[in-house]
C-alpha atoms as a PDB file:
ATOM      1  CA  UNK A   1       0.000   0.000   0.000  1.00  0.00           C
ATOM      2  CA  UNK A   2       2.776   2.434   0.811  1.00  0.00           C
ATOM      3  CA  UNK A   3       4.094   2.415  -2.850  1.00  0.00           C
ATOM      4  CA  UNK A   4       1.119   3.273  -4.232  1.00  0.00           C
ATOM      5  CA  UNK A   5       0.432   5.705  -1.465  1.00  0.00           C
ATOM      6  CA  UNK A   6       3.704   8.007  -2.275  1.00  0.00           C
ATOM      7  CA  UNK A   7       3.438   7.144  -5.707  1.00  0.00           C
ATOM      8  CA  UNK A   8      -0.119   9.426  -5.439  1.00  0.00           C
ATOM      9  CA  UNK A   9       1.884  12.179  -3.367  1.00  0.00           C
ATOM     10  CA  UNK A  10       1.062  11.180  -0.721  1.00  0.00           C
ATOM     11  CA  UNK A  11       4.168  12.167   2.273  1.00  0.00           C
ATOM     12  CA  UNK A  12       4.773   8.584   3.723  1.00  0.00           C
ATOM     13  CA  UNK A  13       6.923   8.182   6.948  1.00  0.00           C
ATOM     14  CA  UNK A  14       8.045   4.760   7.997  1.00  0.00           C
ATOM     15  CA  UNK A  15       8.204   3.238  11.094  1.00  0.00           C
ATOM     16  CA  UNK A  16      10.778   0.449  11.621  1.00  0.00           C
ATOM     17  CA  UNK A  17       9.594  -2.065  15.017  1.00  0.00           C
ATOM     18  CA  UNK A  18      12.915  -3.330  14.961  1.00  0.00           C
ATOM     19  CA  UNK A  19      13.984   0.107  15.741  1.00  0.00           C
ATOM     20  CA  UNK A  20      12.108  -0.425  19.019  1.00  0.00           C
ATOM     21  CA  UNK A  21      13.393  -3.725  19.996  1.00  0.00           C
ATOM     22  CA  UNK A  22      10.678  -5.987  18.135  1.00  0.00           C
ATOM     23  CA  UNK A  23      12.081  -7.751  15.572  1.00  0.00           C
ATOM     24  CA  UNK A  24       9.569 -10.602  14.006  1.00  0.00           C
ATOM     25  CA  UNK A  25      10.272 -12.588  11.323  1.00  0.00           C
ATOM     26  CA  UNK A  26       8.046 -11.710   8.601  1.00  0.00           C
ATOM     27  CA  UNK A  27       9.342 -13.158   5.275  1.00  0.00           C
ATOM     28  CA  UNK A  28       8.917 -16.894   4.200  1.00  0.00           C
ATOM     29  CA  UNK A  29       7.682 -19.468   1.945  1.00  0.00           C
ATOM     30  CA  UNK A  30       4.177 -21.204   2.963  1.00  0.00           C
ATOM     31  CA  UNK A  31       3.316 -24.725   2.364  1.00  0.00           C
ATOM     32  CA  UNK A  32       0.169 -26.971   3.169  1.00  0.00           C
ATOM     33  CA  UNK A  33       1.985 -29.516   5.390  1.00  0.00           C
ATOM     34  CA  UNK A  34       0.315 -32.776   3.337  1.00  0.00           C
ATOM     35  CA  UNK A  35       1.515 -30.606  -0.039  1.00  0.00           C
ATOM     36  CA  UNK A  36       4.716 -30.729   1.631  1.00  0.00           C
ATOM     37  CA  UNK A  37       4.753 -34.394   2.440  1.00  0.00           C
ATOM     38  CA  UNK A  38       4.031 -35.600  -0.494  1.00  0.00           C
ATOM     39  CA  UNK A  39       6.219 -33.009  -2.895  1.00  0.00           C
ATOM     40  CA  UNK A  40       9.588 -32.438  -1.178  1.00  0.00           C
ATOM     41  CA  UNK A  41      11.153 -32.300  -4.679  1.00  0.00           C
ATOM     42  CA  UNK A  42       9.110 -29.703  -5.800  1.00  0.00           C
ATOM     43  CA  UNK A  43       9.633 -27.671  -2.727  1.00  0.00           C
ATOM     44  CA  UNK A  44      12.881 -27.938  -3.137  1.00  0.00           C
ATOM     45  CA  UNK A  45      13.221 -27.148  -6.622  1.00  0.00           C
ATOM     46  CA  UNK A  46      10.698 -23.748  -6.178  1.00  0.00           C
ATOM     47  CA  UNK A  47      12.744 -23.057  -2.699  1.00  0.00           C
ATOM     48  CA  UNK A  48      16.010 -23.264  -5.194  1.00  0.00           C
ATOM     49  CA  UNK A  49      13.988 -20.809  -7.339  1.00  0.00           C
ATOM     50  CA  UNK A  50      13.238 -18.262  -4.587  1.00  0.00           C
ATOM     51  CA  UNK A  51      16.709 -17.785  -3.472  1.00  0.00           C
ATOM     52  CA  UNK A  52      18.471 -17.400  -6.648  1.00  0.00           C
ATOM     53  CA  UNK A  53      15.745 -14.205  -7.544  1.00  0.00           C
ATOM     54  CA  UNK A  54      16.133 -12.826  -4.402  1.00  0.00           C
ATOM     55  CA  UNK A  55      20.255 -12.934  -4.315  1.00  0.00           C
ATOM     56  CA  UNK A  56      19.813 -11.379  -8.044  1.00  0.00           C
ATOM     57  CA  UNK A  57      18.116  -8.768  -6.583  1.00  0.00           C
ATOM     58  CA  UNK A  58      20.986  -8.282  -3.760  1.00  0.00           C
ATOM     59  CA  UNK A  59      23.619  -7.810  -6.565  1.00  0.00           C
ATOM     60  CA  UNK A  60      21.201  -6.046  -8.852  1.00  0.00           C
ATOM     61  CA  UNK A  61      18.439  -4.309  -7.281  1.00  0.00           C
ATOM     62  CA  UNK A  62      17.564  -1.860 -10.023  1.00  0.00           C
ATOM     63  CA  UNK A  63      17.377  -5.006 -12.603  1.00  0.00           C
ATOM     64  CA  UNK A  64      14.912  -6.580 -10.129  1.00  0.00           C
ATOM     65  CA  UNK A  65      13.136  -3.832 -10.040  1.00  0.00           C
ATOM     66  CA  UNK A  66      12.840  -3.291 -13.546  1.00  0.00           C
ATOM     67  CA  UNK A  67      11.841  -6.761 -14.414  1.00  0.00           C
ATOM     68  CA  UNK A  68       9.124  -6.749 -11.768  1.00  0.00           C
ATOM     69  CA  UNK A  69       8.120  -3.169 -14.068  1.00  0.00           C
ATOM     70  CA  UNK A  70       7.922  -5.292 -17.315  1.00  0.00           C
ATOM     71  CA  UNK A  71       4.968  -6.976 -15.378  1.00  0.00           C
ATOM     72  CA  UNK A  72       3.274  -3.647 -14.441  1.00  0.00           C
ATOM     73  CA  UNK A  73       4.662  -0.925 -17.043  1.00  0.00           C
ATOM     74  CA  UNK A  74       1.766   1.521 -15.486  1.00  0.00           C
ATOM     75  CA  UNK A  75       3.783   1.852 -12.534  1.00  0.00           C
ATOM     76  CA  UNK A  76       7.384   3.052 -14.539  1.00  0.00           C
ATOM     77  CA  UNK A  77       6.998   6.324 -13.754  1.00  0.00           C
ATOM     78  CA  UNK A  78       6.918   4.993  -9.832  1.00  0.00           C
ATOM     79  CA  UNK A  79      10.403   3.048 -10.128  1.00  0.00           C
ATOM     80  CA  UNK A  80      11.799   5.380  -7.284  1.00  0.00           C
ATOM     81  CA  UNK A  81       9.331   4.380  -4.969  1.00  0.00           C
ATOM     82  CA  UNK A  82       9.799   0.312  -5.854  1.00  0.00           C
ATOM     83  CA  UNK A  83      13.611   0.770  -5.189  1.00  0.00           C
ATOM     84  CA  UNK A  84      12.924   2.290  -1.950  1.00  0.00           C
ATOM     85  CA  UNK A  85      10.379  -0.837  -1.162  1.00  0.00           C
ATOM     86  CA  UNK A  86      12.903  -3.200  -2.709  1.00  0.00           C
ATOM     87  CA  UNK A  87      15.267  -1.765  -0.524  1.00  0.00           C
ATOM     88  CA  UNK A  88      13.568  -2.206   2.868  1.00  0.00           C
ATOM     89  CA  UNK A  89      13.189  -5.695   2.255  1.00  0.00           C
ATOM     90  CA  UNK A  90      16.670  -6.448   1.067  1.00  0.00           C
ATOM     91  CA  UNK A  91      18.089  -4.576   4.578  1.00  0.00           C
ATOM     92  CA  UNK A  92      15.215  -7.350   6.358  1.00  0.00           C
ATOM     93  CA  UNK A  93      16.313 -10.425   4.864  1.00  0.00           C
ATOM     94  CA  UNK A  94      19.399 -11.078   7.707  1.00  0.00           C
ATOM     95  CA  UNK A  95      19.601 -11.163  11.317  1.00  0.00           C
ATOM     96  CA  UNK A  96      22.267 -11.706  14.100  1.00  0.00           C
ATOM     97  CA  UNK A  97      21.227 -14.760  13.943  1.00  0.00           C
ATOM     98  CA  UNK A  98      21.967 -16.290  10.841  1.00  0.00           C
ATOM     99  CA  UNK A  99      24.876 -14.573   9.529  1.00  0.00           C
ATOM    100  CA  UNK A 100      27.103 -16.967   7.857  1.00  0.00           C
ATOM    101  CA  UNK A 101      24.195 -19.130   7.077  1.00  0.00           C
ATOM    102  CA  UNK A 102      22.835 -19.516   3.107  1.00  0.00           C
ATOM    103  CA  UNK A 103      20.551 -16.826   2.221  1.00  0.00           C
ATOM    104  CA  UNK A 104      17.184 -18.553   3.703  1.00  0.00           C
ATOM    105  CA  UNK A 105      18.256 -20.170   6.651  1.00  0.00           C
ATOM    106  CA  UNK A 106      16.751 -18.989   9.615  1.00  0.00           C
ATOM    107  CA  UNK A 107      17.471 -19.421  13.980  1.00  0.00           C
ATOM    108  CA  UNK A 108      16.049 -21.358  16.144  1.00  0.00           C
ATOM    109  CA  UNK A 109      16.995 -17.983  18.677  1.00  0.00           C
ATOM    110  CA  UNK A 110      14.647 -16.000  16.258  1.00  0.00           C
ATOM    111  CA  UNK A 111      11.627 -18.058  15.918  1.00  0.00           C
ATOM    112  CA  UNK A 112      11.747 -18.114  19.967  1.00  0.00           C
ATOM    113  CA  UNK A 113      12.174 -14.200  20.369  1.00  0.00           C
ATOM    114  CA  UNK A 114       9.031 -13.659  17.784  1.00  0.00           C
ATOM    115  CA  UNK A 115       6.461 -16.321  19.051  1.00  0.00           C
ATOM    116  CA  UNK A 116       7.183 -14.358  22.576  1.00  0.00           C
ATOM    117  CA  UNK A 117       5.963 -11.129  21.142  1.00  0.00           C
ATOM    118  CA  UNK A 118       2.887 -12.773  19.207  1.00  0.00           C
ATOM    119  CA  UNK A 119       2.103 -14.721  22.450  1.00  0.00           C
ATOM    120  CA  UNK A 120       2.426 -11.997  24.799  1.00  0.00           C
ATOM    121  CA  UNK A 121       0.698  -9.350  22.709  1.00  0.00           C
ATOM    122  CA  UNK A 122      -1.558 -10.755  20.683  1.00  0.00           C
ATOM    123  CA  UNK A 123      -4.972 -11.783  23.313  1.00  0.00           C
ATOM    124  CA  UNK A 124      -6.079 -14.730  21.472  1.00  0.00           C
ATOM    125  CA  UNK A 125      -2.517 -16.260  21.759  1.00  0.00           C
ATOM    126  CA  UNK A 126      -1.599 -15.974  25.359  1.00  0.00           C
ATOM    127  CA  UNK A 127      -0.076 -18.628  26.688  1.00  0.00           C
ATOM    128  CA  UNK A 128      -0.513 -20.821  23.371  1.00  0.00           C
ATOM    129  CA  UNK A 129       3.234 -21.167  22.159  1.00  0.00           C
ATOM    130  CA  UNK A 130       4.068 -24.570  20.407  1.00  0.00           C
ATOM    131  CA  UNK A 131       6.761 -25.711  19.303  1.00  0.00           C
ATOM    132  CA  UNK A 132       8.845 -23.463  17.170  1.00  0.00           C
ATOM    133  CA  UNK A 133       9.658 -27.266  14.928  1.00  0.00           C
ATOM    134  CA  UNK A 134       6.053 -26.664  13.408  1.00  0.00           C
ATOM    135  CA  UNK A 135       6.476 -23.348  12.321  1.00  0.00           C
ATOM    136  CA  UNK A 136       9.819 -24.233   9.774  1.00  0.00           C
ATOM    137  CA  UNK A 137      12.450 -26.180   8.465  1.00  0.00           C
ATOM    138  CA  UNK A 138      15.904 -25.419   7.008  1.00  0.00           C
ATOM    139  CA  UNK A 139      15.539 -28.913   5.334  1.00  0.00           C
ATOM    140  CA  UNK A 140      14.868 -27.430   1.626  1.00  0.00           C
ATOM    141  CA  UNK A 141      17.450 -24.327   2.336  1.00  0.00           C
ATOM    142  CA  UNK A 142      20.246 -25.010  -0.326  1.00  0.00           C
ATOM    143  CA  UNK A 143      23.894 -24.771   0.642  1.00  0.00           C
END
């Protein structure tokens, strides 16, 4: 929403909660856990996929952006504004945590420190954690 927000004039300012001490992990690939079960190849193989767009848009953002703009050439004229976006994410995809680890790979210490914030602010969830095992899996994370 905010791209299309500042790409209408509208002043945006942005407010980072990591800033502030809460840092949840918010990016991530969703499967249906029978899916999963019964097509670990394909997982792997779109998983594979995933990681080699977003390291091309590491070393080239501006191409990523652009080729995400041959999708939508209405929004050309907003390419400053995707960069920005693009950029955000890029600085998101990396914590303390998992430095040194392939581009994907995520902590065990992170997955704790966010279902503590979701548990202990969100009412429906108090006192609910499970196991942070059912949430992921660095099993289809290439090397």
């Amino acid at each position: 929403m905010v791209p299309f927000m500042e790409a209408k004039g509208v002043k945006v300012g942005y407010l980072r909660f990591a800033d502030y001490g809460v840092n949840l992990l918010h990016k991530g690939i969703f499967v249906n856990t029978g899916y999963l079960a019964k097509n670990k190849a394909t997982i792997r193989r779109f998983v594979r996929a995933n990681k080699k767009a977003w390291l091309a848009a590491i070393w080239d953002p501006e191409a990523a952006v652009d080729a995400f703009l041959k999708s939508f050439p209405k929004q050309k004229k907003n390419k400053a504004t995707f960069m920005k976006v693009l950029n955000h994410s890029l600085a998101m995809t990396h914590t303390a945590n998992n430095q040194g680890k392939p581009f994907g790979w995520m902590s065990d210490k992170d997955w704790r420190a966010s279902q503590s914030i979701l548990v202990k602010y969100t009412p429906k969830l108090k006192g609910k954690s499970v196991s942070i095992g059912e949430f992921y899996t660095n099993e289809f994370i290439p090397r």
